[in-house]
N, C-alpha and C. Protein backbone atom coordinates (compact mmCIF):
# COMPACT_ATOMS: atom_id res chain seq x y z
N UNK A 1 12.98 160.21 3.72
CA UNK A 1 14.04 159.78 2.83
C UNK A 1 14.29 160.88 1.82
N UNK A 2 15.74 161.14 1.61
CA UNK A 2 16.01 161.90 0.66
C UNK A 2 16.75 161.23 -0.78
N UNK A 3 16.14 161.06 -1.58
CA UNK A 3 16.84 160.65 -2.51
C UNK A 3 18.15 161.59 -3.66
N UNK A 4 19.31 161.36 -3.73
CA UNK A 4 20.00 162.34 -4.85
C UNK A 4 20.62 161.84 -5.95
N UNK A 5 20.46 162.44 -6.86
CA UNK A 5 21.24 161.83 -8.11
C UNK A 5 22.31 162.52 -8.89
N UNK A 6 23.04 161.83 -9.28
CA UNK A 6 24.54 162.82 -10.19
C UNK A 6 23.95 162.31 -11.58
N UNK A 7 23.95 163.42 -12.28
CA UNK A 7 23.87 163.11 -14.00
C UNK A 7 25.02 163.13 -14.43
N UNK A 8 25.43 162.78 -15.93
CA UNK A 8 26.29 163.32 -16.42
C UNK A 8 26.09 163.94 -17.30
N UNK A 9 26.82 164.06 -18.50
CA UNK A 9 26.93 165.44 -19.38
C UNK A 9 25.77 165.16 -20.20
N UNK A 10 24.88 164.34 -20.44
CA UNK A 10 23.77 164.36 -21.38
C UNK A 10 22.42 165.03 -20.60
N UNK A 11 22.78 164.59 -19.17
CA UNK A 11 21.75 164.86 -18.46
C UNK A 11 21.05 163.36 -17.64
N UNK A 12 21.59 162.39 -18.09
CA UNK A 12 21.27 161.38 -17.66
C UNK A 12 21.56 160.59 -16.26
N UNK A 13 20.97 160.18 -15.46
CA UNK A 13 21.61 159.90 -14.09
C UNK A 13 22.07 158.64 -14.24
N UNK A 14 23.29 158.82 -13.44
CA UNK A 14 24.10 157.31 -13.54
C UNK A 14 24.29 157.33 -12.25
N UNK A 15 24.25 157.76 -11.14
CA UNK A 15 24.47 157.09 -9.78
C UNK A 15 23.78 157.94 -8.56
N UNK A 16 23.63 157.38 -7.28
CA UNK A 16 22.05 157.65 -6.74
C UNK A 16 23.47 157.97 -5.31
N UNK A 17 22.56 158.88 -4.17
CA UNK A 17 22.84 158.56 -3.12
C UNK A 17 21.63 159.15 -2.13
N UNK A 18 21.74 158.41 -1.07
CA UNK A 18 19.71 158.60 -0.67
C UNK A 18 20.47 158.09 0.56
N UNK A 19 19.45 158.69 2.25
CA UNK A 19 19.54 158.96 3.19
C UNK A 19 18.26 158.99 3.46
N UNK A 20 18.07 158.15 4.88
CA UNK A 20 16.90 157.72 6.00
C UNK A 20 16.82 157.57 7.49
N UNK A 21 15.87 158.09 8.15
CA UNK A 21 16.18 158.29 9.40
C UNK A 21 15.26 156.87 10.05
N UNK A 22 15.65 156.19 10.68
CA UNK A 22 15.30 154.77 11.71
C UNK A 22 15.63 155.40 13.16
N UNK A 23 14.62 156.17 13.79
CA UNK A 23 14.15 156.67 14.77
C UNK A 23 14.48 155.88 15.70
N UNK A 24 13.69 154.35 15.35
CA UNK A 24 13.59 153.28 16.66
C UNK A 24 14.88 153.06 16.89
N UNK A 25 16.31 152.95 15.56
CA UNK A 25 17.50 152.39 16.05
C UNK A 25 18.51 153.39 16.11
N UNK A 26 17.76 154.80 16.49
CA UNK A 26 18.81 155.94 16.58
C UNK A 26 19.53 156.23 15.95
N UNK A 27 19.24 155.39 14.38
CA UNK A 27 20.21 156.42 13.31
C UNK A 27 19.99 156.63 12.07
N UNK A 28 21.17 157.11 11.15
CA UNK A 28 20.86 157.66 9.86
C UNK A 28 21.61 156.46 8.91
N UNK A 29 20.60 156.34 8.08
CA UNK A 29 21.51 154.94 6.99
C UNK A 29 21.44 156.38 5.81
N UNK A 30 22.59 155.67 5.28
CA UNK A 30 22.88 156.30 4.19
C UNK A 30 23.37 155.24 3.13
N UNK A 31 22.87 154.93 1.87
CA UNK A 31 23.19 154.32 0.60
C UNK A 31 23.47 155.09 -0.68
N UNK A 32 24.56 154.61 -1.24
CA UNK A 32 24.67 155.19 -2.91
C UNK A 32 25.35 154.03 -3.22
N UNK A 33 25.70 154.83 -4.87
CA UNK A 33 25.59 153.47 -5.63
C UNK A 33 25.76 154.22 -7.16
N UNK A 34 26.02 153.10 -8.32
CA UNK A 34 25.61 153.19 -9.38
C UNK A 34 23.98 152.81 -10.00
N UNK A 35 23.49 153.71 -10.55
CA UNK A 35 22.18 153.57 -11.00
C UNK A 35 22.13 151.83 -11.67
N UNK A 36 21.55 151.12 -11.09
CA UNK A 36 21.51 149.82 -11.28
C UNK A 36 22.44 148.47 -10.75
N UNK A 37 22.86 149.10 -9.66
CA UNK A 37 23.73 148.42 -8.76
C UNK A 37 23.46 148.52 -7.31
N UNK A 38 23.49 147.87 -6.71
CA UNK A 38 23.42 147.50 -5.14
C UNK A 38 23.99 148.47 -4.23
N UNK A 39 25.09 148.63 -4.35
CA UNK A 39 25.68 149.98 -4.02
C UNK A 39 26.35 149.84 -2.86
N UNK A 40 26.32 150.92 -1.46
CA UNK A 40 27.18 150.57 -0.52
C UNK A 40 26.18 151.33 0.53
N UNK A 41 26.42 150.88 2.07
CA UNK A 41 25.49 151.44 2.73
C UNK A 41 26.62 152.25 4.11
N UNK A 42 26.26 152.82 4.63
CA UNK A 42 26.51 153.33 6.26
C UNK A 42 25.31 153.43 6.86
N UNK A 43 25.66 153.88 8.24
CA UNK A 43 25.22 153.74 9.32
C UNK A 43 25.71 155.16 10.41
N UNK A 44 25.20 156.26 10.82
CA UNK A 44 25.60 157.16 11.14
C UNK A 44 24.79 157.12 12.72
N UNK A 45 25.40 157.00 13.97
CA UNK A 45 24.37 157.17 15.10
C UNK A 45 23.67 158.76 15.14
N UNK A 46 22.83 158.57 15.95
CA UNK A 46 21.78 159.98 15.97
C UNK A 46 22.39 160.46 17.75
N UNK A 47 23.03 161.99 17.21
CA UNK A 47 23.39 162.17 18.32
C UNK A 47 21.95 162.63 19.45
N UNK A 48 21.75 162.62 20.73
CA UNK A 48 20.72 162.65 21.03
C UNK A 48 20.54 164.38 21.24
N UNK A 49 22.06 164.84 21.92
CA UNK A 49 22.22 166.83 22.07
C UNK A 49 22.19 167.01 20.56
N UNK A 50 21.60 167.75 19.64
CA UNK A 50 21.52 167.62 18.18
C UNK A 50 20.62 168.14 17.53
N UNK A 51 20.41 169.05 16.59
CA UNK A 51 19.32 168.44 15.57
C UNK A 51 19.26 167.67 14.81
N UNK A 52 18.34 166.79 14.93
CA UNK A 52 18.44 166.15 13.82
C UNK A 52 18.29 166.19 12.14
N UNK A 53 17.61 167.29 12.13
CA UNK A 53 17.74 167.95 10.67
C UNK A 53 18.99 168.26 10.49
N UNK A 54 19.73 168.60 11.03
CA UNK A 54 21.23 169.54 11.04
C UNK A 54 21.70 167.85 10.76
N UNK A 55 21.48 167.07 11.69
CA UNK A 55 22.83 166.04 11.60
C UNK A 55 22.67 165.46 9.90
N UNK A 56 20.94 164.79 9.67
CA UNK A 56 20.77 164.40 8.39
C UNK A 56 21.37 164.90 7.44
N UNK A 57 21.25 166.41 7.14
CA UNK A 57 21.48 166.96 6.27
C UNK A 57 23.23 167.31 6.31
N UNK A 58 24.27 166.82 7.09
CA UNK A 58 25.32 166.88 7.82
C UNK A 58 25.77 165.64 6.38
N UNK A 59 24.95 163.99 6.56
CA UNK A 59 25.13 163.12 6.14
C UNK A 59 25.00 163.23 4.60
N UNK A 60 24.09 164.68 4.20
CA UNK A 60 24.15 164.06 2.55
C UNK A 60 24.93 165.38 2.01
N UNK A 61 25.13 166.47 2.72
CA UNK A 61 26.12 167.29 2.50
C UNK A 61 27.23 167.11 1.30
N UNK A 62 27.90 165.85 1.78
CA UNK A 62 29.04 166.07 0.61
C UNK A 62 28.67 165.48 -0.80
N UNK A 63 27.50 164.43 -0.57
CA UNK A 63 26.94 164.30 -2.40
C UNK A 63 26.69 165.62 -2.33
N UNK A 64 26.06 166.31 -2.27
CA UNK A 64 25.79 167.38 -2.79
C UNK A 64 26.53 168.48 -3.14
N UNK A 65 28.03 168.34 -2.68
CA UNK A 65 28.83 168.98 -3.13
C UNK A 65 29.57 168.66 -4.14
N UNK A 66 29.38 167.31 -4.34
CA UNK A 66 29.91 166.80 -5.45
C UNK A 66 28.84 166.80 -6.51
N UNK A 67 27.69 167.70 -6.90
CA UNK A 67 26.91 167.59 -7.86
C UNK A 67 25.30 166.76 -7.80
N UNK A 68 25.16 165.52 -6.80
CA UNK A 68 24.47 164.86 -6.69
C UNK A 68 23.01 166.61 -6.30
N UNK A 69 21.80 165.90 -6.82
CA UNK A 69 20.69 166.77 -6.26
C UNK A 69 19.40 165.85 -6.78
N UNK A 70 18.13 166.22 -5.87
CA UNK A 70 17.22 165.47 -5.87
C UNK A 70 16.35 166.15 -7.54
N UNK A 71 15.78 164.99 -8.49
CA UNK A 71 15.51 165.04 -9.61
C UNK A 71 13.76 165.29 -9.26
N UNK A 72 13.11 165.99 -10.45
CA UNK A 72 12.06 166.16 -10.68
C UNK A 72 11.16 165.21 -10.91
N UNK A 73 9.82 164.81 -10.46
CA UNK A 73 8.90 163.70 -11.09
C UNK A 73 9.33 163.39 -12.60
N UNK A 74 9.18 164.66 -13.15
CA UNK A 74 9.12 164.24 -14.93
C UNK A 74 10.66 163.53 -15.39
N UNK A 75 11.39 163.25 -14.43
CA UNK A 75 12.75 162.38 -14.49
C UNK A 75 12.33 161.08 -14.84
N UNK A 76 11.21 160.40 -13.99
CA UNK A 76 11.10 159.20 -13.75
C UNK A 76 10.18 158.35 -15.05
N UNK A 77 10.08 157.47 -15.53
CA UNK A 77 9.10 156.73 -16.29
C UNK A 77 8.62 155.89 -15.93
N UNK A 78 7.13 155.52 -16.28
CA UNK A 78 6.39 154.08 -15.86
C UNK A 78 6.52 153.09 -16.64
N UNK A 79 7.25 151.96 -16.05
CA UNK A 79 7.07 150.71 -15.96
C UNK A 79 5.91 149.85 -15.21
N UNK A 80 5.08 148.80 -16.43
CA UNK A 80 3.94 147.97 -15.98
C UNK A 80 4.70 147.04 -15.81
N UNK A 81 4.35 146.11 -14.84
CA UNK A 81 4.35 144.67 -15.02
C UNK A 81 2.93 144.01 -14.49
N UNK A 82 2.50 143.05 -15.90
CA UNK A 82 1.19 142.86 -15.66
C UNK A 82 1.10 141.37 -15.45
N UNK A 83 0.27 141.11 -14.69
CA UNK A 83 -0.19 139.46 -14.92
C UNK A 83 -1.24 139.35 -14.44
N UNK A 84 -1.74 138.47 -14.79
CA UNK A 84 -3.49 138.25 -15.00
C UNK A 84 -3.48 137.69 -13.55
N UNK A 85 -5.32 138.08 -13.46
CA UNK A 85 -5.48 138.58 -12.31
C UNK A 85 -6.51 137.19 -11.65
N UNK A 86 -6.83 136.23 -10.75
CA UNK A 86 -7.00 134.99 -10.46
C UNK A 86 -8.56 135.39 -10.64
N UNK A 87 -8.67 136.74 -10.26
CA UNK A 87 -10.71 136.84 -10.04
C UNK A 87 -11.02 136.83 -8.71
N UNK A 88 -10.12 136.40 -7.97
CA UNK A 88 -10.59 136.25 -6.09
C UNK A 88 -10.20 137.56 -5.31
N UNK A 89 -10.67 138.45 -5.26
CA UNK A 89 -10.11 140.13 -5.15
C UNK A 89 -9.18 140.38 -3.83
N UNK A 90 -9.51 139.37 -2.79
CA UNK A 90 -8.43 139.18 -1.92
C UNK A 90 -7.56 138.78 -2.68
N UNK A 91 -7.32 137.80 -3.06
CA UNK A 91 -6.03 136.98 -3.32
C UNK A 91 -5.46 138.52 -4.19
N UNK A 92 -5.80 138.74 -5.68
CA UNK A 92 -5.04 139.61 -6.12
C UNK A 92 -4.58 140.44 -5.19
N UNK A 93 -5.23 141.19 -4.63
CA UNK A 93 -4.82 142.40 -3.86
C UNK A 93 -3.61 141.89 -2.92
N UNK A 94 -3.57 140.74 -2.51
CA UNK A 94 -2.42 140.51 -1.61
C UNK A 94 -1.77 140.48 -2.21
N UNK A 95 -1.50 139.46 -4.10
CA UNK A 95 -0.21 139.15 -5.16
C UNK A 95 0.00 141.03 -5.41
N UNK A 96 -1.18 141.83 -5.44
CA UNK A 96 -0.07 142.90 -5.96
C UNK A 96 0.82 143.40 -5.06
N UNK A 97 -0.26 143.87 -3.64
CA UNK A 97 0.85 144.12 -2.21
C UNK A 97 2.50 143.86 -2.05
N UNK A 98 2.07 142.27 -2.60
CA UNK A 98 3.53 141.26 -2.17
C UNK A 98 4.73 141.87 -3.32
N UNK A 99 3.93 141.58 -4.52
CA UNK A 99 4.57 142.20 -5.70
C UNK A 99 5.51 143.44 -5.18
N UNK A 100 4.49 144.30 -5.09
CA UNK A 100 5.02 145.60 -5.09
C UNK A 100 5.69 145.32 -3.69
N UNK A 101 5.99 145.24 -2.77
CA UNK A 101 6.42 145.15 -1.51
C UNK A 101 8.03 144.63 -1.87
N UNK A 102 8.22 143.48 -3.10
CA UNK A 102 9.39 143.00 -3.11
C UNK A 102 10.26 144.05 -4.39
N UNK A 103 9.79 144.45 -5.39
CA UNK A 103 9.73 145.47 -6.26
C UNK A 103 10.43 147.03 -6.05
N UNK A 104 9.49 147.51 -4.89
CA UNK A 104 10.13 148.35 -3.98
C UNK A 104 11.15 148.25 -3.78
N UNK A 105 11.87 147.24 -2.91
CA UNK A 105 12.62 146.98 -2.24
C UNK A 105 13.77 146.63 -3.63
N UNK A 106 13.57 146.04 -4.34
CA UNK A 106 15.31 146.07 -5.72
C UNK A 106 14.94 146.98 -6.05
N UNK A 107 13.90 148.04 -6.49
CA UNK A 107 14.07 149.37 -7.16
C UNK A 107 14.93 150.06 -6.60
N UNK A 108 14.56 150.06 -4.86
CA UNK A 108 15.09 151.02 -3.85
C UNK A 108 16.56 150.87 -3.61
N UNK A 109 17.17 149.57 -3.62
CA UNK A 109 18.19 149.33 -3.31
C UNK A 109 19.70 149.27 -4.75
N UNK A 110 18.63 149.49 -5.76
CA UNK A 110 19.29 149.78 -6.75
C UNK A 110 19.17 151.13 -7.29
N UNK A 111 18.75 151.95 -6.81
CA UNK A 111 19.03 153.43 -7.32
C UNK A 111 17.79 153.57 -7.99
N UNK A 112 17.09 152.79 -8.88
CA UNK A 112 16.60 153.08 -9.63
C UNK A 112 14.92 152.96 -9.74
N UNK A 113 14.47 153.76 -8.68
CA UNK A 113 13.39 153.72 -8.35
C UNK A 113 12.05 153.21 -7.39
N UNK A 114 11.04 153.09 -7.59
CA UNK A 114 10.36 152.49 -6.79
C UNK A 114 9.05 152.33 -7.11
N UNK A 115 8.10 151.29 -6.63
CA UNK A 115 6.86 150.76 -6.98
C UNK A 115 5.76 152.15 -6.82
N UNK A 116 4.52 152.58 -7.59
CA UNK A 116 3.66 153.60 -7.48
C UNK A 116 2.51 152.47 -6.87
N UNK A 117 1.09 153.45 -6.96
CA UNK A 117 -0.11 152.50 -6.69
C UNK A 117 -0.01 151.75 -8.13
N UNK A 118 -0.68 150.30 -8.23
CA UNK A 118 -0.59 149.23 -8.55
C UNK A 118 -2.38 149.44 -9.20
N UNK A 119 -2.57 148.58 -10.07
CA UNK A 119 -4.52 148.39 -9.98
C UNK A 119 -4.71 146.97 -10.47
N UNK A 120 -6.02 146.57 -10.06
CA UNK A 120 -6.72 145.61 -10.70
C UNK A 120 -7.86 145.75 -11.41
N UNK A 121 -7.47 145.62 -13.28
CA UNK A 121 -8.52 146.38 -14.15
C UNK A 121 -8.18 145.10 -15.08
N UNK A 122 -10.16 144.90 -15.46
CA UNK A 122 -9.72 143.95 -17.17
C UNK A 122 -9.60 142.64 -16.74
N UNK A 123 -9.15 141.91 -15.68
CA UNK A 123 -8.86 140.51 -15.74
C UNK A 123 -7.26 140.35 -15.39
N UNK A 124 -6.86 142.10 -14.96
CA UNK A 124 -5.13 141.95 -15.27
C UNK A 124 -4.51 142.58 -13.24
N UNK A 125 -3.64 142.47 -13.08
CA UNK A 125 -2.72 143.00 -12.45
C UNK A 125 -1.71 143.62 -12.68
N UNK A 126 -1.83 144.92 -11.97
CA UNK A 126 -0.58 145.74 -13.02
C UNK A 126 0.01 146.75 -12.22
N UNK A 127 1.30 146.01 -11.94
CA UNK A 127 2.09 147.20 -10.62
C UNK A 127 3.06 148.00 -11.38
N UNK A 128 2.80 149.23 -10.75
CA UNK A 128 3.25 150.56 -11.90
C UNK A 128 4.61 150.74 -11.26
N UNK A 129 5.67 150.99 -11.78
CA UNK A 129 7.13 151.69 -11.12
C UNK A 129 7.19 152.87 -12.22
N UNK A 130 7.91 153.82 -10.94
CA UNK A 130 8.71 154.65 -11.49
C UNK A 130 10.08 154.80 -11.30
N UNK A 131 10.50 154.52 -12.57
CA UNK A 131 12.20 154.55 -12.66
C UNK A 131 12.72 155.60 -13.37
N UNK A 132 13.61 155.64 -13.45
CA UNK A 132 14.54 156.79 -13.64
C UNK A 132 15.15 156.06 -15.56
N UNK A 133 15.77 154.74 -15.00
CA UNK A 133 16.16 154.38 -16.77
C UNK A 133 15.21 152.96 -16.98
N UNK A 134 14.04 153.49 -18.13
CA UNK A 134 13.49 151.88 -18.14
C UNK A 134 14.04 150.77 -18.61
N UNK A 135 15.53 150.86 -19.27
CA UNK A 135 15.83 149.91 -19.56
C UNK A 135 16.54 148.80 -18.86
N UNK A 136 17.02 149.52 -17.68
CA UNK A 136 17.85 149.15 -16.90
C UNK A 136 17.35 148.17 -15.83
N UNK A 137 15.93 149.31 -15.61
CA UNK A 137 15.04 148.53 -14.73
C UNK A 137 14.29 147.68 -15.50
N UNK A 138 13.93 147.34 -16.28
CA UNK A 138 12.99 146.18 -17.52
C UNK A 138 14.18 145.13 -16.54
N UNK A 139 15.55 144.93 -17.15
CA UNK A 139 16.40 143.98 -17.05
C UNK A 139 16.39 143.72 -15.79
N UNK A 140 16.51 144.44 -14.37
CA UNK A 140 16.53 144.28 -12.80
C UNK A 140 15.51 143.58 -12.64
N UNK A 141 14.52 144.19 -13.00
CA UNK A 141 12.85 143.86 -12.66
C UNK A 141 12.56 142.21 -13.24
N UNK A 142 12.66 141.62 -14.39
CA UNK A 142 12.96 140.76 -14.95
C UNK A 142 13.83 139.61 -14.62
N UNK A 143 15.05 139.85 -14.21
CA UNK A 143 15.92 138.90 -13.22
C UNK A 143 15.39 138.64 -11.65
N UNK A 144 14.76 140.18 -10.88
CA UNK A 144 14.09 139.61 -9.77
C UNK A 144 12.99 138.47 -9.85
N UNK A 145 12.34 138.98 -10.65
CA UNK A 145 11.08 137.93 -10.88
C UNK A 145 11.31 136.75 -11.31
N UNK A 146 12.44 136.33 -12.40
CA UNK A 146 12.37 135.25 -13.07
C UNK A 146 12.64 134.41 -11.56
N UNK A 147 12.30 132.86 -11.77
CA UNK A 147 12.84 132.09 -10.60
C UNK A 147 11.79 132.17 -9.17
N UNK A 148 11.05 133.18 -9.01
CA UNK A 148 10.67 133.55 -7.98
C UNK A 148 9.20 133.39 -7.84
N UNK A 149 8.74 133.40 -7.15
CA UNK A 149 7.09 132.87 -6.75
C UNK A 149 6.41 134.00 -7.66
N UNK A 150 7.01 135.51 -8.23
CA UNK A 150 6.43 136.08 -9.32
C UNK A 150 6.58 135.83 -10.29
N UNK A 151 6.82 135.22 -10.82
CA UNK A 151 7.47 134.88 -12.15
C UNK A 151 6.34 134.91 -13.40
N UNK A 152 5.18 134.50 -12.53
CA UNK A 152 3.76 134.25 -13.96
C UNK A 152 3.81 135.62 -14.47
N UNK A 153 4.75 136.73 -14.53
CA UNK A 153 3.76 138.26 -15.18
C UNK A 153 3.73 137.61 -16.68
N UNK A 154 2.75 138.29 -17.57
CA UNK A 154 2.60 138.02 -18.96
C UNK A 154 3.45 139.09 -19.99
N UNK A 155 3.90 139.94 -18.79
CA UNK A 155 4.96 140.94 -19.43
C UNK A 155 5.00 142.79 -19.00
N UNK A 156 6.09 143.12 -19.13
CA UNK A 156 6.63 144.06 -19.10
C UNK A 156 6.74 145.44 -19.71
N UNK A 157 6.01 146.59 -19.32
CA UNK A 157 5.92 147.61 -20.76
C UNK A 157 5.69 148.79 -20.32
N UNK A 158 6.51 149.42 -20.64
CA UNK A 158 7.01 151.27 -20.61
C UNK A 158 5.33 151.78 -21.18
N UNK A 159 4.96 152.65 -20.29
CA UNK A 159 3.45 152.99 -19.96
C UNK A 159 3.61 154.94 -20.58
């Protein structure tokens, strides 16, 4: 996966476009978007006469001519979300898995990041993201969970 981002004039990224290769279904997805929005997806087949490096890089070509480029670690910030931890080291380890497994997946699909390793320290559970704007993601992260079989975290906090 290649992830890219367009800043604007402060330096700040406001919209994502990222590209993946699905081998098994012979092709290239491609998503962008506004940084904190759902965004839009394609679907590019994999020619089989080809490289496939050539074709991928075919697909993210024109973000990149329009400014989009892949950002440095020190772009991103950690976000905790913690909730106490049951004591049964299976069970946690599966709530963080699951956690992070669903986490991933709105970070990813919203531009704005994605779940790191996670730990169980203290009595707590605490799955780490790295995002790009924490505020944006506090609010994403927060609406996924509310309502949802995660919902117990005890809270939320820029690390």
């Amino acid at each position: 996966m290649i992830r890219l981002y367009k800043q604007d004039e402060t330096g700040k990224p406001v919209a994502y476009h990222e590209a993946w290769i699905e081998p098994h279904n012979r092709r290239i997805v491609e998503h962008w978007g506004y940084i904190g929005e759902a965004g839009e997806t394609a679907t590019h087949r994999i020619k089989i006469f080809g490289s496939l490096e050539k074709q991928f890089q075919q697909v993210l070509e024109p973000a990149r001519n329009l400014g989009f480029e892949e950002l440095p670690e020190s772009a991103f910030s950690t976000l905790v979300i913690e909730y106490a931890a049951s004591g049964d080291g299976d069970d946690d380890r599966d709530k963080q898995e699951d956690i992070e497994d669903a986490l991933s997946e709105k970070l990813g699909w919203t531009g704005l990041g994605f779940c790191d390793e996670g730990r169980i320290i203290g009595g707590k559970i605490e799955i780490c993201c790295r995002v790009l704007d924490a505020e944006i993601a506090e609010t994403v992260i927060a609406e996924a969970l509310d309502g949802s079989v995660f919902a117990d975290y005890s809270r939320i906090y820029q690390e």
